[in-house]
C-alpha atoms as a PDB file:
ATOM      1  CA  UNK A   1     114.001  48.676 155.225  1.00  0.00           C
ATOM      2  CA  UNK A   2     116.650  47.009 153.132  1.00  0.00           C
ATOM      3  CA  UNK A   3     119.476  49.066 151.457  1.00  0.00           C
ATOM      4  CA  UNK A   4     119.054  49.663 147.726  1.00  0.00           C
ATOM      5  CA  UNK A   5     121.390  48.316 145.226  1.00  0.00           C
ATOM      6  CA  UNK A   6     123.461  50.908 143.799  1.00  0.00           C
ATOM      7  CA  UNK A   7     122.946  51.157 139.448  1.00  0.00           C
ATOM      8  CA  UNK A   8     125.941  48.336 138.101  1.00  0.00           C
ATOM      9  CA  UNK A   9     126.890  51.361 135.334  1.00  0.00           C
ATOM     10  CA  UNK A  10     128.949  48.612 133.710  1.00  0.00           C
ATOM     11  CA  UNK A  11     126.501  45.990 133.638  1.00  0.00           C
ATOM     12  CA  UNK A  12     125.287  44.506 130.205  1.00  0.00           C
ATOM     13  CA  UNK A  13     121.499  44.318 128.898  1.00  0.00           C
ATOM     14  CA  UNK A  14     120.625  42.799 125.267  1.00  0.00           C
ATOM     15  CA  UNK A  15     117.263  44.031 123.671  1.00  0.00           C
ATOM     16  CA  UNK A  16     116.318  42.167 121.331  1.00  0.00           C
ATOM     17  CA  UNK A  17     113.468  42.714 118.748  1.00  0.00           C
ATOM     18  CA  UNK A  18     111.668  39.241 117.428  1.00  0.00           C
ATOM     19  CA  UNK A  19     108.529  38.420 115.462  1.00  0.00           C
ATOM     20  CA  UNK A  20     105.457  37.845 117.078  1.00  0.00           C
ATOM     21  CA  UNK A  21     104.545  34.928 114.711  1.00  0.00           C
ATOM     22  CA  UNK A  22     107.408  32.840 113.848  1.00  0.00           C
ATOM     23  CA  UNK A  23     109.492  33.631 116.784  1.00  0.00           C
ATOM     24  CA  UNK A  24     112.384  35.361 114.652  1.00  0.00           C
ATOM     25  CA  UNK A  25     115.038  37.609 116.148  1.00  0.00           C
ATOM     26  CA  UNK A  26     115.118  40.366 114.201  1.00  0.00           C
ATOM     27  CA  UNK A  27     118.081  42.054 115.809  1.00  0.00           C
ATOM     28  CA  UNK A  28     119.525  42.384 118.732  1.00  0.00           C
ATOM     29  CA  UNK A  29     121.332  45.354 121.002  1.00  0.00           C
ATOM     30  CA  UNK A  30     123.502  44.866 123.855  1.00  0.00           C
ATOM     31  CA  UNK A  31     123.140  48.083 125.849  1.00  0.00           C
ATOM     32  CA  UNK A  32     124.334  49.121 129.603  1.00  0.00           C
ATOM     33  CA  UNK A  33     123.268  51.874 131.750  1.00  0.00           C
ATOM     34  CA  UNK A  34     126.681  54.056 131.351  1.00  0.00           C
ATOM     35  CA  UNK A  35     125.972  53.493 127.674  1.00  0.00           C
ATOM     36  CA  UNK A  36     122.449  54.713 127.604  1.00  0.00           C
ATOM     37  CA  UNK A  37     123.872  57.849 129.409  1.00  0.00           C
ATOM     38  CA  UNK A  38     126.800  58.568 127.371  1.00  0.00           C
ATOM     39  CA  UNK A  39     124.428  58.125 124.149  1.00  0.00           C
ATOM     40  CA  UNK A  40     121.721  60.573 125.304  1.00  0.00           C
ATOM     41  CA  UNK A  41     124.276  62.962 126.435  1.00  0.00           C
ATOM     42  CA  UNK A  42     125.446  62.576 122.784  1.00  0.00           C
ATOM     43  CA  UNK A  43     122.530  62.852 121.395  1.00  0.00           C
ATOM     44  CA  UNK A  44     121.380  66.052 122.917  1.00  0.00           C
ATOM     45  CA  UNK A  45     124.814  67.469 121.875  1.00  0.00           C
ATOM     46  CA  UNK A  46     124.327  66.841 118.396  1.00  0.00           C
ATOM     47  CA  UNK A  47     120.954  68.075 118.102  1.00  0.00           C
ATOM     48  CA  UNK A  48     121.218  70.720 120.016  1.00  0.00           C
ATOM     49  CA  UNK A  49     124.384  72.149 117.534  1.00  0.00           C
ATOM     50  CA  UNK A  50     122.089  71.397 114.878  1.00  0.00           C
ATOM     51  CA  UNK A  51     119.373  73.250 116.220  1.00  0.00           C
ATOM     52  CA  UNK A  52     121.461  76.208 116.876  1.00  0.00           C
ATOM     53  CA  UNK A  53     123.612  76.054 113.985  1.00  0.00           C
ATOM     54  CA  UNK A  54     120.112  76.252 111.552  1.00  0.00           C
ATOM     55  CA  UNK A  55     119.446  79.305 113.905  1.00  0.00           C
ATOM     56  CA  UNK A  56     122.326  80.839 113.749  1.00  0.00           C
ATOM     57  CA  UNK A  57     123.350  80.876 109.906  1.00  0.00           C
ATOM     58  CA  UNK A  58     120.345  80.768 108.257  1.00  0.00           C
ATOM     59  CA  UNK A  59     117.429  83.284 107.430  1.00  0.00           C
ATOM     60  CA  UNK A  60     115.612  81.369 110.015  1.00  0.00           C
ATOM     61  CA  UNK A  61     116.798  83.418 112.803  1.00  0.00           C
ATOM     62  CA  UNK A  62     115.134  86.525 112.168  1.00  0.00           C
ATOM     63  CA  UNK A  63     112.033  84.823 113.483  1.00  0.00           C
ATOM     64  CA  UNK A  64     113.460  84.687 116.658  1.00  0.00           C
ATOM     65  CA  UNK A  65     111.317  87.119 118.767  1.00  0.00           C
ATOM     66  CA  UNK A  66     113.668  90.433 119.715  1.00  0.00           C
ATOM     67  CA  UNK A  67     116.314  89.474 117.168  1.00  0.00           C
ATOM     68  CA  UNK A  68     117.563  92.524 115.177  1.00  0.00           C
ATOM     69  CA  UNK A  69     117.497  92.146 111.525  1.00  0.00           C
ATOM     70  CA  UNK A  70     119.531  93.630 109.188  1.00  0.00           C
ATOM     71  CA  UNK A  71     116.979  96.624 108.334  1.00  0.00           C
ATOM     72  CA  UNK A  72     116.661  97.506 111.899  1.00  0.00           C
ATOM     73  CA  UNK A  73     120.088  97.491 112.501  1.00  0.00           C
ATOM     74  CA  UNK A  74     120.825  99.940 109.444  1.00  0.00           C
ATOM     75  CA  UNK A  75     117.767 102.106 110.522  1.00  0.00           C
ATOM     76  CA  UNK A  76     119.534 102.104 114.412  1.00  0.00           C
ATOM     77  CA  UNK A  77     122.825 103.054 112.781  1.00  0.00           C
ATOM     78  CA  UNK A  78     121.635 105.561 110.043  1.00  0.00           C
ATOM     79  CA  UNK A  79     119.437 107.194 113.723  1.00  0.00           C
ATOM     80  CA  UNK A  80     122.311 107.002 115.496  1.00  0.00           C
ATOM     81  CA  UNK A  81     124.457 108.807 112.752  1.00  0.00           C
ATOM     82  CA  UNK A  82     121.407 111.663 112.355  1.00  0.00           C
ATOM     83  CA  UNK A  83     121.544 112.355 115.713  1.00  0.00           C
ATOM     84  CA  UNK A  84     125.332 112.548 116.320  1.00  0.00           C
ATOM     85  CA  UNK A  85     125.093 115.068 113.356  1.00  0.00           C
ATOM     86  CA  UNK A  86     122.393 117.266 115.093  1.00  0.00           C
ATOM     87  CA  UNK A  87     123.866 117.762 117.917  1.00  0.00           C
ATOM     88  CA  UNK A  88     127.022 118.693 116.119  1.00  0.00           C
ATOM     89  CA  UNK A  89     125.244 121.094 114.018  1.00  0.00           C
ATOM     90  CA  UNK A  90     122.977 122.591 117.149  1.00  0.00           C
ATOM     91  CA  UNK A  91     126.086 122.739 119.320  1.00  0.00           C
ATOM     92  CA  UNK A  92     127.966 124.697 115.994  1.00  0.00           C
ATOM     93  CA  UNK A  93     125.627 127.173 115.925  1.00  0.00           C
ATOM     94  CA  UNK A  94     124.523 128.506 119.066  1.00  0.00           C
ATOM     95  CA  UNK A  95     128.706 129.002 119.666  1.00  0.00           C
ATOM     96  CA  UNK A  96     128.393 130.548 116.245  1.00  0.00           C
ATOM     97  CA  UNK A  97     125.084 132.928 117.549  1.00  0.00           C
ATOM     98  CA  UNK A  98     127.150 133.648 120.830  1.00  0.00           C
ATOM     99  CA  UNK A  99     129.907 135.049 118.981  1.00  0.00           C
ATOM    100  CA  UNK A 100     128.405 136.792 116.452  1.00  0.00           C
ATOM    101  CA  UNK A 101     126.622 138.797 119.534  1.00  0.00           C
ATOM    102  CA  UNK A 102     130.051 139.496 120.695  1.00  0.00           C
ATOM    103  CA  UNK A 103     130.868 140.999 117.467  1.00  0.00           C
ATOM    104  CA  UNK A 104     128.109 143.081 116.700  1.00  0.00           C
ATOM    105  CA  UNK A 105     128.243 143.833 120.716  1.00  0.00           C
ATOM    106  CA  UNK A 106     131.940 145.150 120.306  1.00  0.00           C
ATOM    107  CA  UNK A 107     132.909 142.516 123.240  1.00  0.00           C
ATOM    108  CA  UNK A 108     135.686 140.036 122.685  1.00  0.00           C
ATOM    109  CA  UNK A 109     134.838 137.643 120.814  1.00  0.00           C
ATOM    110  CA  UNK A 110     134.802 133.779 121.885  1.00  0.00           C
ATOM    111  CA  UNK A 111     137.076 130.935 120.586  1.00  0.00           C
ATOM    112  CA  UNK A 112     136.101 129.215 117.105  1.00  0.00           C
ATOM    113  CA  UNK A 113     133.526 126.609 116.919  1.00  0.00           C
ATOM    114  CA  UNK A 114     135.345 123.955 115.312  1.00  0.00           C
ATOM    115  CA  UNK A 115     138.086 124.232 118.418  1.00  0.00           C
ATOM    116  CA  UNK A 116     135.346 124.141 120.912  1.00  0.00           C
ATOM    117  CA  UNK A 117     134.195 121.266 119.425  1.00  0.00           C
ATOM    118  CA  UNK A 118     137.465 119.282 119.499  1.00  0.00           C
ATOM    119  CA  UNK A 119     138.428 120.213 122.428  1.00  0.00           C
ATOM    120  CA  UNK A 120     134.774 119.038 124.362  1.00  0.00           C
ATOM    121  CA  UNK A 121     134.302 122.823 125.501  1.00  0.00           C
ATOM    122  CA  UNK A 122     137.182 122.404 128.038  1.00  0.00           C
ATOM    123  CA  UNK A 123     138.874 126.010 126.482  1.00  0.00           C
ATOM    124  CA  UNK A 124     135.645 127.809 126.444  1.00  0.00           C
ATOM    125  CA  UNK A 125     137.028 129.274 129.784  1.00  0.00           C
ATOM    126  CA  UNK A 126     140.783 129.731 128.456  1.00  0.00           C
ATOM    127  CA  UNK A 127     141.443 133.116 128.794  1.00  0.00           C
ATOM    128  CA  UNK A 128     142.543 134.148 125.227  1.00  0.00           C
ATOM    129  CA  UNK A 129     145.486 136.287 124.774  1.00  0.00           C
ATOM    130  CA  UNK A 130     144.831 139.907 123.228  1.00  0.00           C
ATOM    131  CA  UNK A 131     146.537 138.663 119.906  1.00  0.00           C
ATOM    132  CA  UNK A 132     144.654 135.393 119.774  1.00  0.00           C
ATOM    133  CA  UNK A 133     141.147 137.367 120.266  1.00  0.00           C
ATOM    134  CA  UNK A 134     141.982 139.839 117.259  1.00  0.00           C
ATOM    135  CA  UNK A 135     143.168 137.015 115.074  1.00  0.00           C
ATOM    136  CA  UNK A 136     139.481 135.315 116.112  1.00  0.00           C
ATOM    137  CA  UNK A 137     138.043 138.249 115.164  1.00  0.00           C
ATOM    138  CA  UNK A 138     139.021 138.830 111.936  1.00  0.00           C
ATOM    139  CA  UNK A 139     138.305 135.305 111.060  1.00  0.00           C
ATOM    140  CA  UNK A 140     134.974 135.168 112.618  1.00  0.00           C
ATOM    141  CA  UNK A 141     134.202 138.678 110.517  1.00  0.00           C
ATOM    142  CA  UNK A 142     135.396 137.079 107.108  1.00  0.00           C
ATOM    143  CA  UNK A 143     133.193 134.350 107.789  1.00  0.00           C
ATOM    144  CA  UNK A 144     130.395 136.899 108.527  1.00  0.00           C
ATOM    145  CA  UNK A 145     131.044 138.681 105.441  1.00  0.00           C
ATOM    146  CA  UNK A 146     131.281 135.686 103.240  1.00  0.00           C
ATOM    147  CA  UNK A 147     127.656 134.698 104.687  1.00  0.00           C
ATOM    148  CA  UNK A 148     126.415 138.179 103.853  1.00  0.00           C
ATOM    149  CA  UNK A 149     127.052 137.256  99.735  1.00  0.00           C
ATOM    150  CA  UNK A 150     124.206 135.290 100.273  1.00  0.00           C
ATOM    151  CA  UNK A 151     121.961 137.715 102.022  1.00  0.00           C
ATOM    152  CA  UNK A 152     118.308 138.452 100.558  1.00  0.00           C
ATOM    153  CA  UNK A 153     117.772 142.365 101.435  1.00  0.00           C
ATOM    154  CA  UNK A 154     119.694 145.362 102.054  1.00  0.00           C
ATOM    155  CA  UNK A 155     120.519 145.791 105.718  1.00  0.00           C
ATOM    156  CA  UNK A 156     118.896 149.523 105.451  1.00  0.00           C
ATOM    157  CA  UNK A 157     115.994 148.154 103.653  1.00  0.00           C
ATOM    158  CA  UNK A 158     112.363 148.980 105.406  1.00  0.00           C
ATOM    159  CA  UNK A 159     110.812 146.172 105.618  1.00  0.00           C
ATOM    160  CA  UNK A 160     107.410 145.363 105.444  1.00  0.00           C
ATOM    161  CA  UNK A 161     104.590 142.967 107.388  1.00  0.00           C
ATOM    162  CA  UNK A 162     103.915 140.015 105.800  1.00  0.00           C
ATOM    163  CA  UNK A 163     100.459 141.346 105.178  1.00  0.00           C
ATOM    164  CA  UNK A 164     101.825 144.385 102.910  1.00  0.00           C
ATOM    165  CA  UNK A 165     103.521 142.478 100.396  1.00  0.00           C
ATOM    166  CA  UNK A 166     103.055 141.875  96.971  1.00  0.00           C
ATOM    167  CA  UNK A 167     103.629 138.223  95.794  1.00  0.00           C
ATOM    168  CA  UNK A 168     103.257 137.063  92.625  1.00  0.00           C
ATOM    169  CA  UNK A 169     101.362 133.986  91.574  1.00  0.00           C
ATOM    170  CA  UNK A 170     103.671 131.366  91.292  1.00  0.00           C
ATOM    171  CA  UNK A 171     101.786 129.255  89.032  1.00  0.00           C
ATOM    172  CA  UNK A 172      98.874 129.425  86.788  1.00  0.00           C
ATOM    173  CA  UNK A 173      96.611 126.881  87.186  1.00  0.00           C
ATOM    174  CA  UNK A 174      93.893 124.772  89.478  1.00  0.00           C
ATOM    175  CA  UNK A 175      94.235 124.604  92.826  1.00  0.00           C
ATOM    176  CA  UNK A 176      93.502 120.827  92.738  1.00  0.00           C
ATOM    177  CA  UNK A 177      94.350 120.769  97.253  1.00  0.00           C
ATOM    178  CA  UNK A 178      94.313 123.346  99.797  1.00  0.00           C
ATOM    179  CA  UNK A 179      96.372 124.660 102.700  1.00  0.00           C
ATOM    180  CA  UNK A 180      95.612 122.325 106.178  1.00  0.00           C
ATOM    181  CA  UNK A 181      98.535 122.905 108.834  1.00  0.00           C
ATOM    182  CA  UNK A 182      99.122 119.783 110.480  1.00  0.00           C
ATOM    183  CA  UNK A 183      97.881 117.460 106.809  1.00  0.00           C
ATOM    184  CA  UNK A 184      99.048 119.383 104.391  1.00  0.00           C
ATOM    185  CA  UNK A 185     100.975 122.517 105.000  1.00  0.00           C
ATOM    186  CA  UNK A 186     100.431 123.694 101.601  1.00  0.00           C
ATOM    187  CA  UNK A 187      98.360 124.313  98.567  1.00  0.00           C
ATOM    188  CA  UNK A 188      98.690 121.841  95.318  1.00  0.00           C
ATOM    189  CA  UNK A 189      98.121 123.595  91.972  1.00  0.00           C
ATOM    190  CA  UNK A 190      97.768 121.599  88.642  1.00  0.00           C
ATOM    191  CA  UNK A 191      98.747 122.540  85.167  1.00  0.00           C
ATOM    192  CA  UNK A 192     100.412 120.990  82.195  1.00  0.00           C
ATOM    193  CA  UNK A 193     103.662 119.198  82.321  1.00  0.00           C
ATOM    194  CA  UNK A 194     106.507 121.860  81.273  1.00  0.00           C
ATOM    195  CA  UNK A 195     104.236 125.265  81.923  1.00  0.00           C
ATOM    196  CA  UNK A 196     106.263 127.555  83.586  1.00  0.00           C
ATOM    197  CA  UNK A 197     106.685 128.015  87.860  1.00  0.00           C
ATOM    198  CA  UNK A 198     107.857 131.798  88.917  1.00  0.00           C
ATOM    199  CA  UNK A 199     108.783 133.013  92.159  1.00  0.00           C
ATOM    200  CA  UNK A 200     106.431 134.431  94.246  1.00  0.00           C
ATOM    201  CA  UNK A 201     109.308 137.494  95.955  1.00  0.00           C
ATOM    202  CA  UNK A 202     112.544 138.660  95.107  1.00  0.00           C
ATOM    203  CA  UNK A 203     115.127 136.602  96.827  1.00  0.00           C
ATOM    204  CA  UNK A 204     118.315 134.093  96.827  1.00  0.00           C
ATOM    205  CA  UNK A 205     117.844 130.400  96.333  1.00  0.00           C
ATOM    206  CA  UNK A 206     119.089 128.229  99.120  1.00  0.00           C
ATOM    207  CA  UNK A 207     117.920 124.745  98.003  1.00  0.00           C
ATOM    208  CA  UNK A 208     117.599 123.520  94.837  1.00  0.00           C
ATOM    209  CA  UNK A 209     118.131 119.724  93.993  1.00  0.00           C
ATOM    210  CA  UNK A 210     116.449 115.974  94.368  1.00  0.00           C
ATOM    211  CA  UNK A 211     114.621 114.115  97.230  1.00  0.00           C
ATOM    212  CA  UNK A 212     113.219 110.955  97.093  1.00  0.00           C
ATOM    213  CA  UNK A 213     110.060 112.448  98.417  1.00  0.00           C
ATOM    214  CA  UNK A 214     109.419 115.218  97.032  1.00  0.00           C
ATOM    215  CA  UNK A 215     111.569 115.102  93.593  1.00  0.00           C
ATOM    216  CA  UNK A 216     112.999 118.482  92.068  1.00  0.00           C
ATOM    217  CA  UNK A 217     112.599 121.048  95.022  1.00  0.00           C
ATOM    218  CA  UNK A 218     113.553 124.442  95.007  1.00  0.00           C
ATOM    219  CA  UNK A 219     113.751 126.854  98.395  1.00  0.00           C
ATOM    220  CA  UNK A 220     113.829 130.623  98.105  1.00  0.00           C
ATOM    221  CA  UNK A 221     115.055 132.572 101.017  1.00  0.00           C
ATOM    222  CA  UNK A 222     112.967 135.824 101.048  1.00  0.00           C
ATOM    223  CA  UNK A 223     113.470 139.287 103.013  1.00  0.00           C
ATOM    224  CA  UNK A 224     111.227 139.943 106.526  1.00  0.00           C
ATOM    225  CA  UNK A 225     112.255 135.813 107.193  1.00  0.00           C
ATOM    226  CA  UNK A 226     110.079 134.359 104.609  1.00  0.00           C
ATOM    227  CA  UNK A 227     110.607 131.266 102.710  1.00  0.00           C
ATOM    228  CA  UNK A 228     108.732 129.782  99.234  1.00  0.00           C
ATOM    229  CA  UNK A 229     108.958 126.451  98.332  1.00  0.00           C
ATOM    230  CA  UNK A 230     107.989 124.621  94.824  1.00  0.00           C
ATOM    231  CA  UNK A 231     108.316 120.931  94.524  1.00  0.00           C
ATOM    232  CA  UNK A 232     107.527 117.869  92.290  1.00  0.00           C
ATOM    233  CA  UNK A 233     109.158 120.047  89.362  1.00  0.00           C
ATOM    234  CA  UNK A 234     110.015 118.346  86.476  1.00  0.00           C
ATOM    235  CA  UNK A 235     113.324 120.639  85.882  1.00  0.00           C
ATOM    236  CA  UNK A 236     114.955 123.572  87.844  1.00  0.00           C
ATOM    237  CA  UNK A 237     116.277 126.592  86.165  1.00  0.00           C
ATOM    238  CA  UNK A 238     118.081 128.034  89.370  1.00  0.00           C
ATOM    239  CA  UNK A 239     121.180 126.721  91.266  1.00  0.00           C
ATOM    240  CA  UNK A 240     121.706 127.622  94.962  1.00  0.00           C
ATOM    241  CA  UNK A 241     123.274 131.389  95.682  1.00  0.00           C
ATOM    242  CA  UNK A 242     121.287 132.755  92.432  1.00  0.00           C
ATOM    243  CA  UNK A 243     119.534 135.622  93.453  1.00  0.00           C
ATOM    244  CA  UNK A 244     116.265 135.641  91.443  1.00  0.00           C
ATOM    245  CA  UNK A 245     113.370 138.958  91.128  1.00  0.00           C
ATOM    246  CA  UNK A 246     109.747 138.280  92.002  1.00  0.00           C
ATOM    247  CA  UNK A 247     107.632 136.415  88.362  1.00  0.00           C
ATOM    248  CA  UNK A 248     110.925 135.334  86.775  1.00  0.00           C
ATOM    249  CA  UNK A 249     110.628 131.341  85.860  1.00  0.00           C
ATOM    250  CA  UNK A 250     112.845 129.467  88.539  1.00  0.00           C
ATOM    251  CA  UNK A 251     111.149 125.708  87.473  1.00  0.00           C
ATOM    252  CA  UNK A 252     109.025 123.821  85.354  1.00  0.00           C
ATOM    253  CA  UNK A 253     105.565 122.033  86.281  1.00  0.00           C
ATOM    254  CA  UNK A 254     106.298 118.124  86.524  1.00  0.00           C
ATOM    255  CA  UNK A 255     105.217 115.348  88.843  1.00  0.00           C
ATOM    256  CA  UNK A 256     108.481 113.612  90.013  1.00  0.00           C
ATOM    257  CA  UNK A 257     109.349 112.296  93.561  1.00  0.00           C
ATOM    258  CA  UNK A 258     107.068 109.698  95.149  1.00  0.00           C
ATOM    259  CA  UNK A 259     105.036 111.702  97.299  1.00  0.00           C
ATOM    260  CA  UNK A 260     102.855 112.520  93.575  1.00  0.00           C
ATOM    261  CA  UNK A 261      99.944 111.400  91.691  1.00  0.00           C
ATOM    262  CA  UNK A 262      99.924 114.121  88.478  1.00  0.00           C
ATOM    263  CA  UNK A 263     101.310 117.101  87.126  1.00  0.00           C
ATOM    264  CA  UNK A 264     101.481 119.466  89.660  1.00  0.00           C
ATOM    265  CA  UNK A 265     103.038 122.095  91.970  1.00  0.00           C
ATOM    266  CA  UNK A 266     103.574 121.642  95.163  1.00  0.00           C
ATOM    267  CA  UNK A 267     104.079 125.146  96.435  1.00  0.00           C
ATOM    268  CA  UNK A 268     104.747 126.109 100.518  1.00  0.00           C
ATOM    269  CA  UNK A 269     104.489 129.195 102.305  1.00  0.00           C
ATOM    270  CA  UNK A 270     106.839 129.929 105.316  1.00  0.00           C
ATOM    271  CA  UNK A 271     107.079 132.833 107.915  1.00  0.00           C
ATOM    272  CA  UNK A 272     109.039 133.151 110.940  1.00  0.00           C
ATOM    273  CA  UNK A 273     109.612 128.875 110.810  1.00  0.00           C
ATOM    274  CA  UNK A 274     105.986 128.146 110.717  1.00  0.00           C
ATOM    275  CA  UNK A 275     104.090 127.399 107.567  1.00  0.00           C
ATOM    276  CA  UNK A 276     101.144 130.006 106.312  1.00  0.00           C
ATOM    277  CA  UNK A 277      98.111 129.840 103.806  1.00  0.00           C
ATOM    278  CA  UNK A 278      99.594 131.011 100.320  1.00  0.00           C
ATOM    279  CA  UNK A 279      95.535 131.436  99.360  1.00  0.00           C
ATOM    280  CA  UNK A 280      95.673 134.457 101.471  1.00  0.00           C
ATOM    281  CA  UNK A 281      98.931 136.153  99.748  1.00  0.00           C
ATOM    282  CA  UNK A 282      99.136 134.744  96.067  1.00  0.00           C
ATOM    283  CA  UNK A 283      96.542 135.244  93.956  1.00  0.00           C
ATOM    284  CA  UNK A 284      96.101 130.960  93.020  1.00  0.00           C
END
């Protein structure tokens, strides 16, 4: 068997195009191997920072499959902000429940939350000087007191089973949907735009403002750990820390928020965290 010839990469080749029926040369190219090369090479070069540059800077990427657009992104960083927050806020208050044990206990009480929290829980185990715990102490029982402006009963107050109390209706009207607890946690009672929503026990408000949801909402913190809730109002006549007495008007009927199809109130029932039918306490 005979050796091949190695490729001549400088050798010269013309292509020519002529007419099939009078012979014509239409043009002519002189080419060689090492040019061929080069010019692919080129070629895929070019098109291939085309290709990626129409990827890359334009809308066109997003149909990429696993490329993040910009909603997920702000939906990973708005998650990722919630749950830095929450564990913040968990971590806050079961230091804040440990220490308010120690208080009421008579045992020394623990360092502050907010130094726990900056210093990663390394000086939970400092032992505190007896100066240090006192001055603790009568911050943390400042703090306790200034919580207790906002408390709903009298410490000495009996208090009573769910089941014994009196509740007022909240609003007169039709109940146009009733209580389901996983679908609807809550009974829906129609009446005229403006007619007048009252609360259902004595207690303190400790939410009253806007969410897209739900529009005008206002929360009532009531004694024996119970909670009313009115929402889709149309105005609220009560600010957060008021302390209001069972019937008196603390909104107005309206059907704001998205989460609404009429004139209505949506009005919640909660006991010990967990929603209840107000059928079976409110006269609706």
């Amino acid at each position: 068997m005979g050796r091949q010839n190695p490729v001549d990469w400088n050798k010269v080749y013309r292509l020519t195009l002529i007419e099939d029926r009078t012979h014509r040369r239409v043009s002519s190219v002189r080419l060689s191997p090492l040019g061929l090369l080069v010019g692919g090479i080129t070629a895929f070069v070019v098109l291939f920072g085309v290709f990626y540059g129409i990827m890359a800077l334009t809308p066109l990427k997003v149909t990429l499959p696993g490329y993040p657009d910009g909603h997920s992104k702000r939906e990973a960083v708005a998650n990722a902000i919630k749950i830095d927050s929450l564990e913040s806020a968990v971590t806050r208050w079961s230091l804040y429940a440990a220490t308010l044990s120690r208080v009421l206990s008579g045992e020394e009480t623990l360092p502050t939350a907010d130094s726990l929290v900056a210093g990663g829980g390394a000086r939970y185990l400092r032992a505190l000087s007896q100066a240090e715990a006192a001055r603790q102490d009568s911050l943390l029982r400042q703090s306790v007191i200034k919580e207790e402006q906002f408390s709903v009963s009298d410490r000495n107050e009996r208090r009573l089973p769910i089941e014994g109390m009196h509740f007022f209706t909240p609003l007169k009207g039709t109940v146009s949907q009733g209580f389901d607890r996983v679908l609807h946690p809550a009974v829906d009672i129609t009446a005229p735009a403006g007619a007048v929503v009252s609360a259902v026990l004595d207690g303190t408000v400790i939410f009253a403002g806007w969410t897209d949801e739900t529009g005008y909402t206002l929360q009532i913190q009531h004694a024996g750990d119970i909670v009313s809730s009115y929402r889709h109002n149309q105005k609220l006549l009560r600010k957060v820390g008021e302390k209001v007495r069972a019937g008196s008007p603390v909104a107005l009927v309206g059907s704001t928020g998205s989460l609404t199809s009429g004139d209505h109130l949506h009005f919640e029932l909660w006991f010990a965290g967990e929603p209840v039918d107000p059928a079976k306490y409110c006269k609706l």
